[in-house]
C-alpha atoms as a PDB file:
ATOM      1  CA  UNK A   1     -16.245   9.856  41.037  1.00  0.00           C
ATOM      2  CA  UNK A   2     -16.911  11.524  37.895  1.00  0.00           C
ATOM      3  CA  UNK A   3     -18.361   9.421  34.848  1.00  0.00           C
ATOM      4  CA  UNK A   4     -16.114   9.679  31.991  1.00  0.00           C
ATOM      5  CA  UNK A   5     -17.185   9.829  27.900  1.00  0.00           C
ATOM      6  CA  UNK A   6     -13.961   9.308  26.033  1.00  0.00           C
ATOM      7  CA  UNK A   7     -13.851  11.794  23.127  1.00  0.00           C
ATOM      8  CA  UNK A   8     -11.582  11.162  20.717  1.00  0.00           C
ATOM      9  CA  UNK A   9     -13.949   8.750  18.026  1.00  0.00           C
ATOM     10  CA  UNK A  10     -14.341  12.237  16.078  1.00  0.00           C
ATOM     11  CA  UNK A  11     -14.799  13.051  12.042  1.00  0.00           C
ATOM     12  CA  UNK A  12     -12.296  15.927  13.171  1.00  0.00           C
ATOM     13  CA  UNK A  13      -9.161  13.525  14.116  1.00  0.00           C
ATOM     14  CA  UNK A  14      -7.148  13.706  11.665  1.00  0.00           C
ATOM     15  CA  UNK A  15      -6.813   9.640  11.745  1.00  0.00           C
ATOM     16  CA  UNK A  16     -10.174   8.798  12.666  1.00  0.00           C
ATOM     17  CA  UNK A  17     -11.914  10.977  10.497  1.00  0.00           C
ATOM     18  CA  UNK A  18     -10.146   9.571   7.116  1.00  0.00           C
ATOM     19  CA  UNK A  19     -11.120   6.250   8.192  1.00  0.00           C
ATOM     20  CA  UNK A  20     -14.579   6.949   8.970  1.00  0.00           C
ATOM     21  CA  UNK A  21     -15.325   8.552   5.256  1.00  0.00           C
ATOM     22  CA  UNK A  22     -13.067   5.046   4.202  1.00  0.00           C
ATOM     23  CA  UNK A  23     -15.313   2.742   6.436  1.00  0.00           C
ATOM     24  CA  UNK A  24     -12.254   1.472   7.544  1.00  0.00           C
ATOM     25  CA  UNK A  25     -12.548  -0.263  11.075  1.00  0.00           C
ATOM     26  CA  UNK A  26      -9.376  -0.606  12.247  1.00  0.00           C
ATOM     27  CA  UNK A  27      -8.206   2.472  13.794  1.00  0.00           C
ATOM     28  CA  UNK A  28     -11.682   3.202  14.769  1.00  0.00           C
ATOM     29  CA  UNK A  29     -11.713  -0.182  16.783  1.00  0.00           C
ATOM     30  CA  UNK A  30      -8.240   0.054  18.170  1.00  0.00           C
ATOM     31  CA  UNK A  31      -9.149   3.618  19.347  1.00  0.00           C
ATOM     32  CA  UNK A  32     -12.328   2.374  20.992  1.00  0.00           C
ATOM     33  CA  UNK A  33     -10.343  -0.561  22.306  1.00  0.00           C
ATOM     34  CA  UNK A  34      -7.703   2.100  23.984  1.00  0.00           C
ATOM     35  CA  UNK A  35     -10.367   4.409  25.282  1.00  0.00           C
ATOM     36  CA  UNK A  36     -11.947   1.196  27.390  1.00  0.00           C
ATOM     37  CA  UNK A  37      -8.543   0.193  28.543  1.00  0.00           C
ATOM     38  CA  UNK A  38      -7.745   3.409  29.671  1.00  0.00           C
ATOM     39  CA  UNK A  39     -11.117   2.890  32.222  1.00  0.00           C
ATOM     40  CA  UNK A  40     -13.686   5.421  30.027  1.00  0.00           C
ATOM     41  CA  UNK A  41     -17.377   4.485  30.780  1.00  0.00           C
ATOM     42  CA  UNK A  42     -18.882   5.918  27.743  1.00  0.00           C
ATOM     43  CA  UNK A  43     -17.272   6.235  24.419  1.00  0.00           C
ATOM     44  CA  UNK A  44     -18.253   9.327  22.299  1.00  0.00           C
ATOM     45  CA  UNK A  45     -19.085   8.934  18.372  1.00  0.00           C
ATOM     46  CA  UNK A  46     -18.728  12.671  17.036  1.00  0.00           C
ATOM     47  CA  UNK A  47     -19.803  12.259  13.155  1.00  0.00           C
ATOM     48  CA  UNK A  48     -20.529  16.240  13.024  1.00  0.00           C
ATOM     49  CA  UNK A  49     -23.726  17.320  11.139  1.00  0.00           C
ATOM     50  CA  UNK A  50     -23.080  14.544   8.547  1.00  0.00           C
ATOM     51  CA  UNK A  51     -25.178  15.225   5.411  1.00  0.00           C
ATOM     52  CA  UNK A  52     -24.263  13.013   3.354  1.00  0.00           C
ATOM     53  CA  UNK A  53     -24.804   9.537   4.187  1.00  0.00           C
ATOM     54  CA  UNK A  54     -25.359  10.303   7.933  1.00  0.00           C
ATOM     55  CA  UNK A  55     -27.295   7.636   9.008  1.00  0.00           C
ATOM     56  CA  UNK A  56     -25.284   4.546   6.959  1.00  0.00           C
ATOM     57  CA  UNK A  57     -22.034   6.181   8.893  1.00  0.00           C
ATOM     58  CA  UNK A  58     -23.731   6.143  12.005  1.00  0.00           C
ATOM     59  CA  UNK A  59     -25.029   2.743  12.165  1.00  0.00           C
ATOM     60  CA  UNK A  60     -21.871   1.370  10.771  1.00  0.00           C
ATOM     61  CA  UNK A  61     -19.563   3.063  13.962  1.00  0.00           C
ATOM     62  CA  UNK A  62     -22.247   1.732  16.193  1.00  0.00           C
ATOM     63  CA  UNK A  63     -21.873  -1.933  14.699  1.00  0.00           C
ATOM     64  CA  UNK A  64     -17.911  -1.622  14.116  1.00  0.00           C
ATOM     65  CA  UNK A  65     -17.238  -0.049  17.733  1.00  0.00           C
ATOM     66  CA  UNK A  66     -19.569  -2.933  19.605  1.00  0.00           C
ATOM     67  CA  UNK A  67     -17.521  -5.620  17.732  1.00  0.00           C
ATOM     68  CA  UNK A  68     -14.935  -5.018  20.197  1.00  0.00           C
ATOM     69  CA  UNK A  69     -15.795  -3.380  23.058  1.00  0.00           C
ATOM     70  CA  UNK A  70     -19.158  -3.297  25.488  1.00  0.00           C
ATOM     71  CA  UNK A  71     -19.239  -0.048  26.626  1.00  0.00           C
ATOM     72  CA  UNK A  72     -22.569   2.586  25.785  1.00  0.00           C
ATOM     73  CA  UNK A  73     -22.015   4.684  23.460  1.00  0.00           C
ATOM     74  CA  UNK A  74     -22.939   8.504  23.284  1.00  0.00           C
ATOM     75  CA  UNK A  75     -23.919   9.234  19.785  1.00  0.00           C
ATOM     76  CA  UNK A  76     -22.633  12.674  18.881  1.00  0.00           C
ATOM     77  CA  UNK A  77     -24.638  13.976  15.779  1.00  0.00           C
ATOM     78  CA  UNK A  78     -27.124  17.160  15.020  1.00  0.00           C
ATOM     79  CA  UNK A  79     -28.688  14.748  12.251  1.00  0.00           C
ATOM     80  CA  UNK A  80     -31.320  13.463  13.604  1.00  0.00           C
ATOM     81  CA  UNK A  81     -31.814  10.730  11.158  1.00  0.00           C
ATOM     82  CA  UNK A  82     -27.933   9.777  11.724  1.00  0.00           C
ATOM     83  CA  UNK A  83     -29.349   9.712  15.581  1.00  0.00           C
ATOM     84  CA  UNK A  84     -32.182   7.406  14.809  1.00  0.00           C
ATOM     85  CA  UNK A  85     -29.731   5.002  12.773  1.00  0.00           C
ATOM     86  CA  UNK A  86     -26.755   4.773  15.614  1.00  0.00           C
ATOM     87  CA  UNK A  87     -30.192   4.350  18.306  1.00  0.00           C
ATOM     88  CA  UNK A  88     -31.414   1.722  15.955  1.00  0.00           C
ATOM     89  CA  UNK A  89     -27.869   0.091  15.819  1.00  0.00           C
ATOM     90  CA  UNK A  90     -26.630   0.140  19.710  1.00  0.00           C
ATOM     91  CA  UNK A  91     -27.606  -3.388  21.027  1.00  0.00           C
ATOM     92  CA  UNK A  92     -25.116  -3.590  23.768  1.00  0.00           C
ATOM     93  CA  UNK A  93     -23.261  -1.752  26.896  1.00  0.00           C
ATOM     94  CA  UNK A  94     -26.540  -0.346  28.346  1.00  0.00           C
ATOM     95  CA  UNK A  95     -28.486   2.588  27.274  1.00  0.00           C
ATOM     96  CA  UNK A  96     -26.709   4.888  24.309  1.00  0.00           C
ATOM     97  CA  UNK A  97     -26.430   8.829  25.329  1.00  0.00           C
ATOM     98  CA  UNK A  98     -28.176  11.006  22.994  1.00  0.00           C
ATOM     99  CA  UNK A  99     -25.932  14.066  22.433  1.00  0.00           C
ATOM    100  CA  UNK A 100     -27.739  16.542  22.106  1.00  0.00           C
ATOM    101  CA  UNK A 101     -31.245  17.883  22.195  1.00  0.00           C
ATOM    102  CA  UNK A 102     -30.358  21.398  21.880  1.00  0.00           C
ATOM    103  CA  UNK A 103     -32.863  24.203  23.470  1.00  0.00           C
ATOM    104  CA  UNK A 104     -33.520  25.412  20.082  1.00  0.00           C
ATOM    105  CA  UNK A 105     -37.310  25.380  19.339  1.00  0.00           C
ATOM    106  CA  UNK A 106     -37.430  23.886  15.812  1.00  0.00           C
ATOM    107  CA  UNK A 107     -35.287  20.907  17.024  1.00  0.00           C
ATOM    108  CA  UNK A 108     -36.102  20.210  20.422  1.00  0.00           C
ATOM    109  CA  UNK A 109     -39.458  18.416  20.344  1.00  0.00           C
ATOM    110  CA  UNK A 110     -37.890  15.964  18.080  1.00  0.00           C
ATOM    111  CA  UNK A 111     -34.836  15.091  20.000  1.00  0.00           C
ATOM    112  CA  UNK A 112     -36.904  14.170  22.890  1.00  0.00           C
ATOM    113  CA  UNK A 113     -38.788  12.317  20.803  1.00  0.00           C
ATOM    114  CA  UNK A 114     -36.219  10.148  19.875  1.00  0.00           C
ATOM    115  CA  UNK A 115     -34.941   9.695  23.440  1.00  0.00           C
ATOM    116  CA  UNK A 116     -38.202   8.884  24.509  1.00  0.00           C
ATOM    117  CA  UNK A 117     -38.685   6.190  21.562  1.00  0.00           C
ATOM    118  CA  UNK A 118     -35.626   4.417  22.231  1.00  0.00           C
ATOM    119  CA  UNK A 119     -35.270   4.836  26.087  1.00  0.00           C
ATOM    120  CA  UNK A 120     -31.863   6.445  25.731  1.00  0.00           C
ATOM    121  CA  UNK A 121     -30.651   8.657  27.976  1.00  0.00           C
ATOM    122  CA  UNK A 122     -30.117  12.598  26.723  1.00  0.00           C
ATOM    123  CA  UNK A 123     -27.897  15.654  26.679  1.00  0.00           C
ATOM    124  CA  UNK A 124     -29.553  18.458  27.381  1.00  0.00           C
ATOM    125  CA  UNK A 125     -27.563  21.164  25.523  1.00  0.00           C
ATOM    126  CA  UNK A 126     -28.586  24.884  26.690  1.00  0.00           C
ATOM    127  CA  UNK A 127     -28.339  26.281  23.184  1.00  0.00           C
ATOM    128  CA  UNK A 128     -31.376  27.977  22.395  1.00  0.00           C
ATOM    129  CA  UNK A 129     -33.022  29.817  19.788  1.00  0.00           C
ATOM    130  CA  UNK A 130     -30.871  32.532  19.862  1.00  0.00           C
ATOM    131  CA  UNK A 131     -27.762  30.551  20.274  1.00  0.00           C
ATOM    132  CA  UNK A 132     -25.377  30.688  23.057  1.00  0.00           C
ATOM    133  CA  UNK A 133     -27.015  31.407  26.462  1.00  0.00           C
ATOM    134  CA  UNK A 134     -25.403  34.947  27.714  1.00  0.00           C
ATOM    135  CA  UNK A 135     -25.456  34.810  31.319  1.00  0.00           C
ATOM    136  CA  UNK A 136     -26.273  31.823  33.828  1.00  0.00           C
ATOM    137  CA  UNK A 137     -29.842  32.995  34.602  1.00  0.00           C
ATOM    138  CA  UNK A 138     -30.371  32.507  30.884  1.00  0.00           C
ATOM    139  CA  UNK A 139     -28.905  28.912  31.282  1.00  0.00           C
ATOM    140  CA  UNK A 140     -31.455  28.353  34.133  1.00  0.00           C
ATOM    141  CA  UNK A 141     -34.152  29.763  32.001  1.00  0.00           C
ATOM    142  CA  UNK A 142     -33.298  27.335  28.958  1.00  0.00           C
ATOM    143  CA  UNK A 143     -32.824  24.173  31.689  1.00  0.00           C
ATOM    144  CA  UNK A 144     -36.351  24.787  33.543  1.00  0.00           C
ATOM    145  CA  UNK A 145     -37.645  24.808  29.822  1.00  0.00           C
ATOM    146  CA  UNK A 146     -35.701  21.459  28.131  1.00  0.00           C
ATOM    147  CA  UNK A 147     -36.228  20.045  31.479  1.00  0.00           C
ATOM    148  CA  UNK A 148     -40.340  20.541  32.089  1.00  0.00           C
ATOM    149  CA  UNK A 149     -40.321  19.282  28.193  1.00  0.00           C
ATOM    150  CA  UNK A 150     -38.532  16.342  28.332  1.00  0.00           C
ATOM    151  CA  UNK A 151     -40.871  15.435  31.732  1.00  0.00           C
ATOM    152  CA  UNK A 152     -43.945  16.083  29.629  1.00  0.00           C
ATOM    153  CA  UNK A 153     -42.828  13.191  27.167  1.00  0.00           C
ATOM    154  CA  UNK A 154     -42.047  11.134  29.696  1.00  0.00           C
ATOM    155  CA  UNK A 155     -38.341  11.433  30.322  1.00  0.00           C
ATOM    156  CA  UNK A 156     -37.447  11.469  34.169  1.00  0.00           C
ATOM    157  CA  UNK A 157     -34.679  14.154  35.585  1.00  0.00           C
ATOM    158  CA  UNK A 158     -32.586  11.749  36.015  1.00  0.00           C
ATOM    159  CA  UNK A 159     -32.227  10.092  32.364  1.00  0.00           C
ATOM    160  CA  UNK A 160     -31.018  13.934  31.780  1.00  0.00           C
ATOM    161  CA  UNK A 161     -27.567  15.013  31.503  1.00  0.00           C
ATOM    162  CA  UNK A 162     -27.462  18.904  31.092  1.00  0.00           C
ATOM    163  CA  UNK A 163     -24.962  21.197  29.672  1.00  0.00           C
ATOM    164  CA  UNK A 164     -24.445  23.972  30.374  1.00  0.00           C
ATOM    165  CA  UNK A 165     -21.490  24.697  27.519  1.00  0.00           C
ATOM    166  CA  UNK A 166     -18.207  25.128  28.511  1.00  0.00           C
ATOM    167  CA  UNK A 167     -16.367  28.261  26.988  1.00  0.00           C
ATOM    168  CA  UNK A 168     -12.385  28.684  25.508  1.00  0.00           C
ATOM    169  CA  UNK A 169     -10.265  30.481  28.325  1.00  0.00           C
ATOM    170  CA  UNK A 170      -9.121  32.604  25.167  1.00  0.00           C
ATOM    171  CA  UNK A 171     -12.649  33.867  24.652  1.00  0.00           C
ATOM    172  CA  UNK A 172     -14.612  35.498  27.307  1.00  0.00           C
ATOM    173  CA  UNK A 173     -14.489  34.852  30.533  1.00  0.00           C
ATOM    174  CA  UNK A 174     -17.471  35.981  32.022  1.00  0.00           C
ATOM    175  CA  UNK A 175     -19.013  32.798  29.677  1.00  0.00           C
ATOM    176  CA  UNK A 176     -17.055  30.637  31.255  1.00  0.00           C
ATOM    177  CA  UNK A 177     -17.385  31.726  34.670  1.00  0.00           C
ATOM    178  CA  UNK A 178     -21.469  31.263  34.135  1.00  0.00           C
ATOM    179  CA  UNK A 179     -21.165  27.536  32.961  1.00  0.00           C
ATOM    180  CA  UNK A 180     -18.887  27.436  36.626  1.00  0.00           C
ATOM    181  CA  UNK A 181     -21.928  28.817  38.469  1.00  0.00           C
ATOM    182  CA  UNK A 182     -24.681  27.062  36.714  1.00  0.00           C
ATOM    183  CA  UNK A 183     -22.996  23.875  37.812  1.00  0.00           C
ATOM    184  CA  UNK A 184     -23.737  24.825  41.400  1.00  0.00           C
ATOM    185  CA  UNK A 185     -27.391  25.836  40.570  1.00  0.00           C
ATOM    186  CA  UNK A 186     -28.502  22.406  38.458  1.00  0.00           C
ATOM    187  CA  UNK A 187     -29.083  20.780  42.090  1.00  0.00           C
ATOM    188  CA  UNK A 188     -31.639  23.211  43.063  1.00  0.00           C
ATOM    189  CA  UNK A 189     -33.096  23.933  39.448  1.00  0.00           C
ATOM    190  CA  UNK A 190     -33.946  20.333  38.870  1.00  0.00           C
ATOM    191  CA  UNK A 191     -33.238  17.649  41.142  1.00  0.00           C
ATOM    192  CA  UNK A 192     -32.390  14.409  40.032  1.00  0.00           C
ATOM    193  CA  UNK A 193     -30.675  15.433  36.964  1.00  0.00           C
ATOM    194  CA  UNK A 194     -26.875  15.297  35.781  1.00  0.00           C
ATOM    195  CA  UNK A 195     -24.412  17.819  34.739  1.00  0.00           C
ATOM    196  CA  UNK A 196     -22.095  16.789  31.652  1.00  0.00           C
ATOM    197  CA  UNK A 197     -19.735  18.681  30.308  1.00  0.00           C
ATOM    198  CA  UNK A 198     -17.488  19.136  27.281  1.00  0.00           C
ATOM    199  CA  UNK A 199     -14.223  19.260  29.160  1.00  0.00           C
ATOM    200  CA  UNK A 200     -11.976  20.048  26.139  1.00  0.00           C
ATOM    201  CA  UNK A 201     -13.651  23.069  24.897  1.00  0.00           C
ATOM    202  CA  UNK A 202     -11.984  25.074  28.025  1.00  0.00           C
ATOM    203  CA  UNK A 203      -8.508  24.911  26.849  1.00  0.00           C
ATOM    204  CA  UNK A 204      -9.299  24.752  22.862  1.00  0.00           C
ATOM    205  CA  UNK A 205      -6.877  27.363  20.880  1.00  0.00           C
ATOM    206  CA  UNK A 206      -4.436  26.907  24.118  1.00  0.00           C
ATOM    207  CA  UNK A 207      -0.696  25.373  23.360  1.00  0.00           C
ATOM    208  CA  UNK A 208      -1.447  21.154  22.649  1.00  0.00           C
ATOM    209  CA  UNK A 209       0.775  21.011  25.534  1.00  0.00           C
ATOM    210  CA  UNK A 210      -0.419  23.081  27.979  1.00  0.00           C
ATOM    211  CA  UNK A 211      -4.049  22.317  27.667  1.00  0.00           C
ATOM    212  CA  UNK A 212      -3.813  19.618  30.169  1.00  0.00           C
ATOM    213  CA  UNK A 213      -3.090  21.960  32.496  1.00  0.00           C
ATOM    214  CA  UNK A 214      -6.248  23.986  31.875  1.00  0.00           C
ATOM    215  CA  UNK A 215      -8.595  20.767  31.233  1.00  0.00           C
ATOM    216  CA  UNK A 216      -7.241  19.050  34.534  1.00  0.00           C
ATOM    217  CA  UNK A 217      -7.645  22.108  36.841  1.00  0.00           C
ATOM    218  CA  UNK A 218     -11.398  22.952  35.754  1.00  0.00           C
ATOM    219  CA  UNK A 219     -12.760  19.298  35.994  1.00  0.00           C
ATOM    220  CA  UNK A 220     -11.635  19.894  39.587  1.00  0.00           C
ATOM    221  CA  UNK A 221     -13.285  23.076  39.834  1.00  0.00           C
ATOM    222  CA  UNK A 222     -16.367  21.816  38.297  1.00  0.00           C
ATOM    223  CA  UNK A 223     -16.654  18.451  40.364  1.00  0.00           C
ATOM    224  CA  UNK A 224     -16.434  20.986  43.344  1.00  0.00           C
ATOM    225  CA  UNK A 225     -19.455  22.620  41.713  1.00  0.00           C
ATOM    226  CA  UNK A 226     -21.417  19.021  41.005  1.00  0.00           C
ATOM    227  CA  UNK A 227     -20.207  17.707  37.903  1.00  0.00           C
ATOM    228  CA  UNK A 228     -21.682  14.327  37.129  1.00  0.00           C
ATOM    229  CA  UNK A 229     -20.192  13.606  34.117  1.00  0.00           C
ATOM    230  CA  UNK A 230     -17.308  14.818  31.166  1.00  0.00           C
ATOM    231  CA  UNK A 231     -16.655  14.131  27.683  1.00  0.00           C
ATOM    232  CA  UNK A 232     -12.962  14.138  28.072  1.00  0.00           C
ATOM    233  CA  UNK A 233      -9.436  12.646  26.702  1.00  0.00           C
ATOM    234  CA  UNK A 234      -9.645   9.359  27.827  1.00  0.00           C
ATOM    235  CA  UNK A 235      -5.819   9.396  27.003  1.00  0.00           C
ATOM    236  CA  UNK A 236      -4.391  11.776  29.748  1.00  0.00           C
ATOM    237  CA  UNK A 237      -3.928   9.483  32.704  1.00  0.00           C
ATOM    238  CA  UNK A 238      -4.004  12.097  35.274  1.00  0.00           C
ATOM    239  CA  UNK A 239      -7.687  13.057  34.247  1.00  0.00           C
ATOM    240  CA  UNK A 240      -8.647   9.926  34.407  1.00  0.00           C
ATOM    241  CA  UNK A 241      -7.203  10.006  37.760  1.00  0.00           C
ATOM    242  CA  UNK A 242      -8.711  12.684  39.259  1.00  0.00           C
ATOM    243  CA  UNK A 243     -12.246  11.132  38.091  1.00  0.00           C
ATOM    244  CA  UNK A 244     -11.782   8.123  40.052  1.00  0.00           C
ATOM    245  CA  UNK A 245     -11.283  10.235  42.999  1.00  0.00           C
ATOM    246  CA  UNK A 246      -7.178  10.300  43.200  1.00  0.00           C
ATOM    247  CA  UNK A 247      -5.286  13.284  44.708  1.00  0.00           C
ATOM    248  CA  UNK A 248      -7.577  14.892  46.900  1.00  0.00           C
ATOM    249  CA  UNK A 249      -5.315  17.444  47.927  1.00  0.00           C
ATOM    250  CA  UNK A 250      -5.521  18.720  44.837  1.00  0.00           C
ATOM    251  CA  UNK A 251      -8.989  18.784  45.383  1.00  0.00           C
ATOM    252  CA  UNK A 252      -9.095  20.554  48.680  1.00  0.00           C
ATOM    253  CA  UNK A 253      -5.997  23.368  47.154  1.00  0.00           C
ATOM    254  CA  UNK A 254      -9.018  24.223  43.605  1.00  0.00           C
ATOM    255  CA  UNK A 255     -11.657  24.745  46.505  1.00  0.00           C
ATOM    256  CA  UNK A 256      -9.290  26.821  48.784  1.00  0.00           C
ATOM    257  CA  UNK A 257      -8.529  28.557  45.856  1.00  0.00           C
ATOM    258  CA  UNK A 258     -12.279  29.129  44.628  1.00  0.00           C
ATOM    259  CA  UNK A 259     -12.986  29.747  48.298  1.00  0.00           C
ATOM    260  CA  UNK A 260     -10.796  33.355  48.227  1.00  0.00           C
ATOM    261  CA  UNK A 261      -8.093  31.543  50.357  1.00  0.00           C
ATOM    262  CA  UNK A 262      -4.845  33.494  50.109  1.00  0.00           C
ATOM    263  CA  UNK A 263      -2.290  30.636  48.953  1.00  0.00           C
ATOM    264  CA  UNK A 264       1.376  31.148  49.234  1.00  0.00           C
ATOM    265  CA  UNK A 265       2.348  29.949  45.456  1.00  0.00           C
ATOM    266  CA  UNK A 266       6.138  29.531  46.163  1.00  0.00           C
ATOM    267  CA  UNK A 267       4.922  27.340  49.200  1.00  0.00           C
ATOM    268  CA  UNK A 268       3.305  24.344  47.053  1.00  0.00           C
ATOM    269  CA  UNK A 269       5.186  21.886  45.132  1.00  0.00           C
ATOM    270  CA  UNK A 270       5.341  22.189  41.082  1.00  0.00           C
ATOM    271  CA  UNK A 271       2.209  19.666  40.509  1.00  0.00           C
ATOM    272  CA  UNK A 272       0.375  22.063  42.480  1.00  0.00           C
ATOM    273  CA  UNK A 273       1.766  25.280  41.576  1.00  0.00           C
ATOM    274  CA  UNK A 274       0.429  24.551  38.320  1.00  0.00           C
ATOM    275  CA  UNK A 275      -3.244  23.780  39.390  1.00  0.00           C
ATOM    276  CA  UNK A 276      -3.522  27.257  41.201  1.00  0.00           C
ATOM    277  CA  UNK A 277      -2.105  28.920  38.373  1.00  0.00           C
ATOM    278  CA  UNK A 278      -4.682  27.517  36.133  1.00  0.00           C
ATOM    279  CA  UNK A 279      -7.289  27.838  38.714  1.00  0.00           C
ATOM    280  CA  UNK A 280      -6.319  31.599  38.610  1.00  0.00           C
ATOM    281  CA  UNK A 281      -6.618  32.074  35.260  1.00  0.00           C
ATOM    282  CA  UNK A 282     -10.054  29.994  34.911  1.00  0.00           C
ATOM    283  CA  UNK A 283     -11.493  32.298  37.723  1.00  0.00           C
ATOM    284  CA  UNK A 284     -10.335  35.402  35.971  1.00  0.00           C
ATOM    285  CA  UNK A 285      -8.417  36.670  38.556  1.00  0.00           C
ATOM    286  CA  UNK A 286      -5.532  36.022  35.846  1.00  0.00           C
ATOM    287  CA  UNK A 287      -5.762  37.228  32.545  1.00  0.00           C
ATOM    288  CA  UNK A 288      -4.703  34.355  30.158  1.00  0.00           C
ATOM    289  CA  UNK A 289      -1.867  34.326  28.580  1.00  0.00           C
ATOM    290  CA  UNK A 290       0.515  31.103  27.150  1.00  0.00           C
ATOM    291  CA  UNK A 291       2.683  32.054  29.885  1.00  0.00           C
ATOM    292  CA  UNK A 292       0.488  31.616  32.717  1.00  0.00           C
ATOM    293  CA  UNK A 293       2.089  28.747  34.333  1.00  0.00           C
ATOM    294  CA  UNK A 294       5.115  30.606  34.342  1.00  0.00           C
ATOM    295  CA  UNK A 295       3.901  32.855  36.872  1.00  0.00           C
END
């Protein structure tokens, strides 16, 4: 079972985000309201860097998504006093998700800070100083370091959800096969402590309708790996599937796959066909293309 954060409360949605700079509740409610039918455990609030009246937005999503629905929330911000405002604000569905506290060394100290004040739980984003980590050692190096911080405040492994920052399948791969690998390391890096990841951000610049494909067949490849946890589209049924455990022969073809296990492609039915495509392609041993389902 994978723990699911639905993503789609976001300043970027082109219907959400209109009504959040309108403070207008209703599609942000029925959204939140669809995201909990459809079984998601946490609900994401993305309100971006927010500048400008950060904190007033924040606290009013917090008190405008809890009006109808119980669910935690994971409070999506890099303002900090937009954070404090949403932490402030979330009274009910257990503890709120802090996300993030980045790696970077002018912000760090104070995200854990806040986590610690309001006994949240936190994100542990591997983005350091010098932004994106460039290899998985350097995502081990940035862990061991967010991790032995947070544990000097106070904060146990296990309040800690780390990411390691899933990469576009159009960019480069050899980023996206070390967020893969680091998934497999967390265990022995730091026991105790989650893995979270931002599912979409594997198939972003992909066809809207293909990225299913790619999103559904590296959850599987990353639950393989350890995954705990992934901020995902609540909306696509068959993800939401697959995180409650269904199909596990779909399951067992990704880890053939991952294994090196030579798999007849014309043998498997179309559902599968197109997870070992995409499992191709997300282990590089396909170049991507818009046509990669197509053989």
């Amino acid at each position: 079972m994978i723990i699911t954060i639905a993503e789609s409360i976001n300043i970027m949605s082109k219907t959400i985000g209109p009504a959040m700079k309108e403070r207008n509740p209703g599609p942000i409610q029925e959204m939140a309201r669809a995201e909990a039918a459809a079984g998601a455990d946490f609900l994401d609030v993305n309100i971006g860097p927010a500048r400008k009246d950060g904190a007033e937005l924040m606290r009013w999503l917090v008190e405008t998504i809890h009006a109808v629905v119980d669910l935690p929330l994971s409070l999506d911000t890099t303002n900090l006093e937009a954070m404090e405002a949403g932490l402030q604000a979330h009274k009910k569905g257990g503890r709120p998700l802090v996300n993030s506290v980045s790696c970077q060394a002018d912000r760090m100290d104070a995200g854990i800070s806040l986590v610690k004040k309001y006994n949240a739980l936190m994100v542990g984003l591997l983005w350091g100083s010098d932004g994106m980590p460039r290899d998985v050692n350097e995502r081990a190096a940035l862990a061991v370091d967010l991790i032995y911080r947070a544990n000097e405040a106070g904060i146990p492994n296990e309040d800690i959800f780390v990411d390691p920052i899933a990469t576009p399948i159009m960019g480069e791969i050899n980023q996206l096969l070390a967020c893969t690998e680091f998934m497999q390391m967390l265990a022995e890096i730091a026991p105790g402590c989650k893995s979270i990841v931002g599912l979409s951000n594997v198939s972003n610049g992909a066809p809207a309708e293909l990225r299913p494909f790619l999103n559904r067949a590296y959850l599987l490849m990353l639950h393989r790996n350890g995954l705990y946890s992934a901020i995902l589209d609540a909306y696509d049924s068959e993800i939401m599937a697959l995180c409650r455990g269904a199909h596990p022969e779909l399951s067992d073809l990704v880890g053939r796959i991952m294994d090196g296990a030579a798999v007849d492609i014309a043998a498997l039915s179309p559902a599968e066909r197109n997870y070992a495509r995409s499992v191709n392609v997300l282990t590089g041993k396909v170049l991507y293309s818009n046509s990669w389902l197509e053989g």
